[in-house]
C-alpha atoms as a PDB file:
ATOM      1  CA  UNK A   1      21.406   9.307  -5.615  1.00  0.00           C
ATOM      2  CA  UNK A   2      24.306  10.749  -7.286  1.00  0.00           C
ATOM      3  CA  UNK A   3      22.573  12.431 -10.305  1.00  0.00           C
ATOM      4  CA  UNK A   4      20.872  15.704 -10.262  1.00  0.00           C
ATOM      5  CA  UNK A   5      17.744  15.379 -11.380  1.00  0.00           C
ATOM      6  CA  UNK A   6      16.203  17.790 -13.935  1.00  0.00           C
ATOM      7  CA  UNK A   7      12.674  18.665 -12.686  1.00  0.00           C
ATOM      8  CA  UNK A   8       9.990  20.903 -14.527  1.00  0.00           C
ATOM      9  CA  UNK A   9       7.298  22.243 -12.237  1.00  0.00           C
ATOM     10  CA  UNK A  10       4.187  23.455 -13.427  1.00  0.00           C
ATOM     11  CA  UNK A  11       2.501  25.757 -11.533  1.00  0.00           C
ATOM     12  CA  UNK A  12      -1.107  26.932 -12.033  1.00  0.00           C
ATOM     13  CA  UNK A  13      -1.617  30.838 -11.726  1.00  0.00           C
ATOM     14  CA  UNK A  14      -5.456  30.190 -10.130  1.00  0.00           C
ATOM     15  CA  UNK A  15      -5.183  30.749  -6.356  1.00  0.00           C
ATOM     16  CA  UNK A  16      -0.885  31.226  -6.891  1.00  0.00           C
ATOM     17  CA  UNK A  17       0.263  32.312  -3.492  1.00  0.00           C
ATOM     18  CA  UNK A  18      -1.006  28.795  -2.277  1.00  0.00           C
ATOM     19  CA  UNK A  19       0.091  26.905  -5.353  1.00  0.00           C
ATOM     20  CA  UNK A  20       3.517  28.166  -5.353  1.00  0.00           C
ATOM     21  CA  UNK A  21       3.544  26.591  -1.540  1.00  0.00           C
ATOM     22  CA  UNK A  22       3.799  23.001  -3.370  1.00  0.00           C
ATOM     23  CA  UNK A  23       7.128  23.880  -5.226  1.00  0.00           C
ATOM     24  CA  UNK A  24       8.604  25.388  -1.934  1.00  0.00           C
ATOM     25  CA  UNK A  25       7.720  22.297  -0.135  1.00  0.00           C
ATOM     26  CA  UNK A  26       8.923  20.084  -2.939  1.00  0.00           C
ATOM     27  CA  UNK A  27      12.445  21.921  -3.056  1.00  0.00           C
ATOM     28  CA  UNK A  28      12.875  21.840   0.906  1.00  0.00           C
ATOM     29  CA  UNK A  29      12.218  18.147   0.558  1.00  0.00           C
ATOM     30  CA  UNK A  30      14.506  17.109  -1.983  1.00  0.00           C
ATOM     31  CA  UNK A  31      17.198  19.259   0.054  1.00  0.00           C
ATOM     32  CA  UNK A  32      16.236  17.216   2.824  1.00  0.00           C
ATOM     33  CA  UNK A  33      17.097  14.654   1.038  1.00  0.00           C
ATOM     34  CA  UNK A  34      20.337  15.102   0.193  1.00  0.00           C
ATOM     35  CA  UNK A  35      19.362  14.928  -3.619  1.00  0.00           C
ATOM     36  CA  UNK A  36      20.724  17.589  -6.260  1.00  0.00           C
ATOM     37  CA  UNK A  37      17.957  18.936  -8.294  1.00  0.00           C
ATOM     38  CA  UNK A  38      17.665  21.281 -11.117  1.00  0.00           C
ATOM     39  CA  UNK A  39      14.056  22.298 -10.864  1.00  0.00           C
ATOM     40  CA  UNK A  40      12.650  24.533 -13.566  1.00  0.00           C
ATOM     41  CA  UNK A  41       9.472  26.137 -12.856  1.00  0.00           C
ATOM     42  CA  UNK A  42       6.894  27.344 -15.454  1.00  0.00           C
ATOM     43  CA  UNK A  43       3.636  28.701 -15.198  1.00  0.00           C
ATOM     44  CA  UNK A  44       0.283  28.148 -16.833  1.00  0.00           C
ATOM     45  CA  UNK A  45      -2.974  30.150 -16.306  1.00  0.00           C
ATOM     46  CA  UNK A  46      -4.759  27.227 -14.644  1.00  0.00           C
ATOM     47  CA  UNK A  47      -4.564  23.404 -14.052  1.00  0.00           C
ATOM     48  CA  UNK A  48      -6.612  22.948 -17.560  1.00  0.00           C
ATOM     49  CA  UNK A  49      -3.385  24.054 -19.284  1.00  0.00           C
ATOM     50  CA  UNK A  50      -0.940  21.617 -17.146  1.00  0.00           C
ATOM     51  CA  UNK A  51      -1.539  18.507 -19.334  1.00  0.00           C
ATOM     52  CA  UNK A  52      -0.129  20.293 -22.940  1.00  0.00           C
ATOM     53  CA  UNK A  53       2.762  22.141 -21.723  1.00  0.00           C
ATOM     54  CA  UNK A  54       4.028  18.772 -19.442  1.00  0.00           C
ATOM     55  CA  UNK A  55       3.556  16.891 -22.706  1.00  0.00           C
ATOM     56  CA  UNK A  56       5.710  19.300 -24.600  1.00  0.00           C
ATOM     57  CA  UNK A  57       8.357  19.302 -21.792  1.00  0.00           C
ATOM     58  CA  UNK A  58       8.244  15.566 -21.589  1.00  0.00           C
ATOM     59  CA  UNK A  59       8.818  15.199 -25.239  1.00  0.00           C
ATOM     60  CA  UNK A  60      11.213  18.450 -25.885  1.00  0.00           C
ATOM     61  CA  UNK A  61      13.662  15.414 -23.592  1.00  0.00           C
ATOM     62  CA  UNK A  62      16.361  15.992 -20.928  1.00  0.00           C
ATOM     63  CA  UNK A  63      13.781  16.436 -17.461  1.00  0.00           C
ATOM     64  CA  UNK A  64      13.381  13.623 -15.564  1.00  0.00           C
ATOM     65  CA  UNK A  65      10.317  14.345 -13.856  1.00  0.00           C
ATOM     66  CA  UNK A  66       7.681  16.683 -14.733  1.00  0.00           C
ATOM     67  CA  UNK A  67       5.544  17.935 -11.230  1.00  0.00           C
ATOM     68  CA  UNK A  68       2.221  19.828 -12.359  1.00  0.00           C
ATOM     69  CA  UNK A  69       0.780  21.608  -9.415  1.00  0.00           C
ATOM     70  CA  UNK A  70      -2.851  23.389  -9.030  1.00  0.00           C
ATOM     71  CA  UNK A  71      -6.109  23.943  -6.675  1.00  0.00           C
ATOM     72  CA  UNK A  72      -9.081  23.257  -8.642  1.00  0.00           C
ATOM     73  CA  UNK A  73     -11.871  24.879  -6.481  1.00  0.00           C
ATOM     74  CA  UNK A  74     -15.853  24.541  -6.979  1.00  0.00           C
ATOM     75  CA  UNK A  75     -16.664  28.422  -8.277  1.00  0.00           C
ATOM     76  CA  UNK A  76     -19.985  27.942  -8.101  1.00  0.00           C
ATOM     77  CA  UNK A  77     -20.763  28.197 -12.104  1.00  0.00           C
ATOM     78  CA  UNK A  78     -19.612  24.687 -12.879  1.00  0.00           C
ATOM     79  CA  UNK A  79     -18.655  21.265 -11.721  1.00  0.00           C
ATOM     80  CA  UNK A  80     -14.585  21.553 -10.824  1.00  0.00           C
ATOM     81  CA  UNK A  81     -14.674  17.684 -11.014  1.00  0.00           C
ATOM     82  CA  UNK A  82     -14.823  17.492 -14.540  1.00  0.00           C
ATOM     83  CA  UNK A  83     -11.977  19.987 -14.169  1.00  0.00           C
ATOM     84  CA  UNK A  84      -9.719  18.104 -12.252  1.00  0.00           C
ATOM     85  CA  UNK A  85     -10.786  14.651 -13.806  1.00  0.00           C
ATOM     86  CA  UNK A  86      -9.506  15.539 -17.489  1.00  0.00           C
ATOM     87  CA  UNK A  87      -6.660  17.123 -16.025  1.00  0.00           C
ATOM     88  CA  UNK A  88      -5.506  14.403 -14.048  1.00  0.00           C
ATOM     89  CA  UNK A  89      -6.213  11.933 -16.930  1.00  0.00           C
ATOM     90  CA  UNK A  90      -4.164  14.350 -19.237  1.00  0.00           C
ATOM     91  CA  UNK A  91      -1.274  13.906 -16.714  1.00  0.00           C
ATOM     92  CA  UNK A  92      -1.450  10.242 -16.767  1.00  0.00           C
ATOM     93  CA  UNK A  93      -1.757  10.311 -20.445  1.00  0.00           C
ATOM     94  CA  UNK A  94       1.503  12.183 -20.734  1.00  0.00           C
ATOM     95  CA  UNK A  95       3.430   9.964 -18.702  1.00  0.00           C
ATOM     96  CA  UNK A  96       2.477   6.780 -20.503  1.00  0.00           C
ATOM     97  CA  UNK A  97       2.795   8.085 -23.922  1.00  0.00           C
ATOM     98  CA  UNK A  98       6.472   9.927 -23.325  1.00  0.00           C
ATOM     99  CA  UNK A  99       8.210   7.743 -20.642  1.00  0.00           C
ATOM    100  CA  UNK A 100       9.017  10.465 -18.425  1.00  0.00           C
ATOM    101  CA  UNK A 101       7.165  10.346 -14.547  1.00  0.00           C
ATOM    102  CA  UNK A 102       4.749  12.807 -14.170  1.00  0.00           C
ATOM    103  CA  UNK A 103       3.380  13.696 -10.658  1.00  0.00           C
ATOM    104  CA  UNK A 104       0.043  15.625  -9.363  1.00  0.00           C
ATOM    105  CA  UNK A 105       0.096  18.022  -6.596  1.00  0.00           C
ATOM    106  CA  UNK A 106      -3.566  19.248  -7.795  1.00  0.00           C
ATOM    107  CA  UNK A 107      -6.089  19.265  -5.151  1.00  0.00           C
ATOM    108  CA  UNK A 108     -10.028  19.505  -5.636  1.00  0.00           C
ATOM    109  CA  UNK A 109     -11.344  20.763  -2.047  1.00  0.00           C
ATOM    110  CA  UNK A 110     -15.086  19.991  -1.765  1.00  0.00           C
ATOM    111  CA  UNK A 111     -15.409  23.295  -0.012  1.00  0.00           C
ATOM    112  CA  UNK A 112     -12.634  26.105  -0.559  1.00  0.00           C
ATOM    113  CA  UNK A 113     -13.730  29.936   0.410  1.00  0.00           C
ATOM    114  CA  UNK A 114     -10.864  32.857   0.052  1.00  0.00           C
ATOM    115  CA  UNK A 115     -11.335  33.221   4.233  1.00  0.00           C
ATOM    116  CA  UNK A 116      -8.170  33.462   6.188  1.00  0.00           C
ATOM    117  CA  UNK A 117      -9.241  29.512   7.732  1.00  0.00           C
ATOM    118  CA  UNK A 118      -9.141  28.494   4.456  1.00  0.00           C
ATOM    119  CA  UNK A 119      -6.110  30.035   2.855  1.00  0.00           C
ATOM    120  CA  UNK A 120      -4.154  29.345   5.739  1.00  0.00           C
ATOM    121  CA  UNK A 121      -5.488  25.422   6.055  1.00  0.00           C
ATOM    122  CA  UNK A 122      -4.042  24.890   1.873  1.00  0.00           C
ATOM    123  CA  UNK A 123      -1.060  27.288   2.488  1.00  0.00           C
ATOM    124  CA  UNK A 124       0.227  24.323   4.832  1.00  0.00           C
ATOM    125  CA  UNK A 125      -1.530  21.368   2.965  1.00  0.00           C
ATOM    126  CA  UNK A 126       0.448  22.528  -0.311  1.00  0.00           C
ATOM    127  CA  UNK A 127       3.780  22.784   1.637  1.00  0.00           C
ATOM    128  CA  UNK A 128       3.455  19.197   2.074  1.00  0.00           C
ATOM    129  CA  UNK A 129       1.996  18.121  -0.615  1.00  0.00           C
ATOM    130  CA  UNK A 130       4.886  19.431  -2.524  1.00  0.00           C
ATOM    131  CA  UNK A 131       7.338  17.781  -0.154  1.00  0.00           C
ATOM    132  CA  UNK A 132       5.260  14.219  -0.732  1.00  0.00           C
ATOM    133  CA  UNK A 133       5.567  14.853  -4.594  1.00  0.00           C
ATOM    134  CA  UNK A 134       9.350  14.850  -3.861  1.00  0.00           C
ATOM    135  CA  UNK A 135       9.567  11.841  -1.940  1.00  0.00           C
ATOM    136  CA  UNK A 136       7.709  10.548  -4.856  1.00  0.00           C
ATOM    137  CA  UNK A 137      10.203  12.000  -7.583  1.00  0.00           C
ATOM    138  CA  UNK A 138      12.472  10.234  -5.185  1.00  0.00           C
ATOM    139  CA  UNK A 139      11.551   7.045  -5.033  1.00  0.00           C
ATOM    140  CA  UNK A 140      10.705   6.737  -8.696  1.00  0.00           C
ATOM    141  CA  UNK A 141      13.818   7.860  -9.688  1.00  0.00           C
ATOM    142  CA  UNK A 142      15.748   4.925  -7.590  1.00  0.00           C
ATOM    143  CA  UNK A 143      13.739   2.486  -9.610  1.00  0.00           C
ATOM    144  CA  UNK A 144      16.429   0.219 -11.338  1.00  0.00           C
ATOM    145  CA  UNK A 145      15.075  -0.904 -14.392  1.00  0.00           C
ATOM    146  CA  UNK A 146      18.471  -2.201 -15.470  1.00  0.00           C
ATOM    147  CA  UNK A 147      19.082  -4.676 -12.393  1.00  0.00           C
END
């Protein structure tokens, strides 16, 4: 690819010092890679809030990829599935109304506790995560629609 690509990543401020894991793993990656990137990095007070502000990046024009990253965790008061399924429906939503790819790095563990085993385990699982999301960016973005 000889384009840099313009990427926004959203990052969700719940449980940050893992979260932020996914955009170092996704900007190692695309170095990896070889690709250019201009990635722009915003942040929302949790994954609930990722859906508006990607639609309103997606539509504002010139990104070509919009990566929304969070940890949705169980906190014991109510059901982070219905958490995670609206958001990820929101992100699919975006994409297919705007055009422009948008990509999930949000993970809902069935069991997440703030002990070292724990924070350590996602620390690493976001890293990579982040990295797949850019292989994903990736191979989108090679798609030729024109040929």
């Amino acid at each position: 690819m000889i384009k840099t690509l313009k990427i926004a990543f959203i990052k969700a401020r719940w449980h940050a010092g893992i979260v932020d894991q996914a955009l170092t793993g996704f900007a190692d990656e695309m170095k990896a890679a070889g690709q250019a990137a201009d990635i722009v990095p915003f942040d929302v007070p949790g994954a609930f809030e990722m859906p508006l502000l990607a639609k309103r990046l997606a539509q504002k024009g010139g990104y070509d990829a919009v990566v929304c990253a969070a940890l949705v965790v169980d906190g014991g008061l109510y059901r982070h599935d219905f958490v995670a399924a609206a958001v990820v429906t929101g992100l699919m939503d975006v994409q297919l109304e705007t055009g422009v790819p948008v990509f999930s790095v949000s993970l809902t563990p069935h069991h997440f506790q703030p002990t070292d085993e724990h924070i350590s385990f996602f620390t690493q699982h976001f890293v990579k995560k982040g990295a797949e999301a850019a292989q994903a960016v990736l191979a989108v973005a090679a798609i030729d629609l024109d040929g």
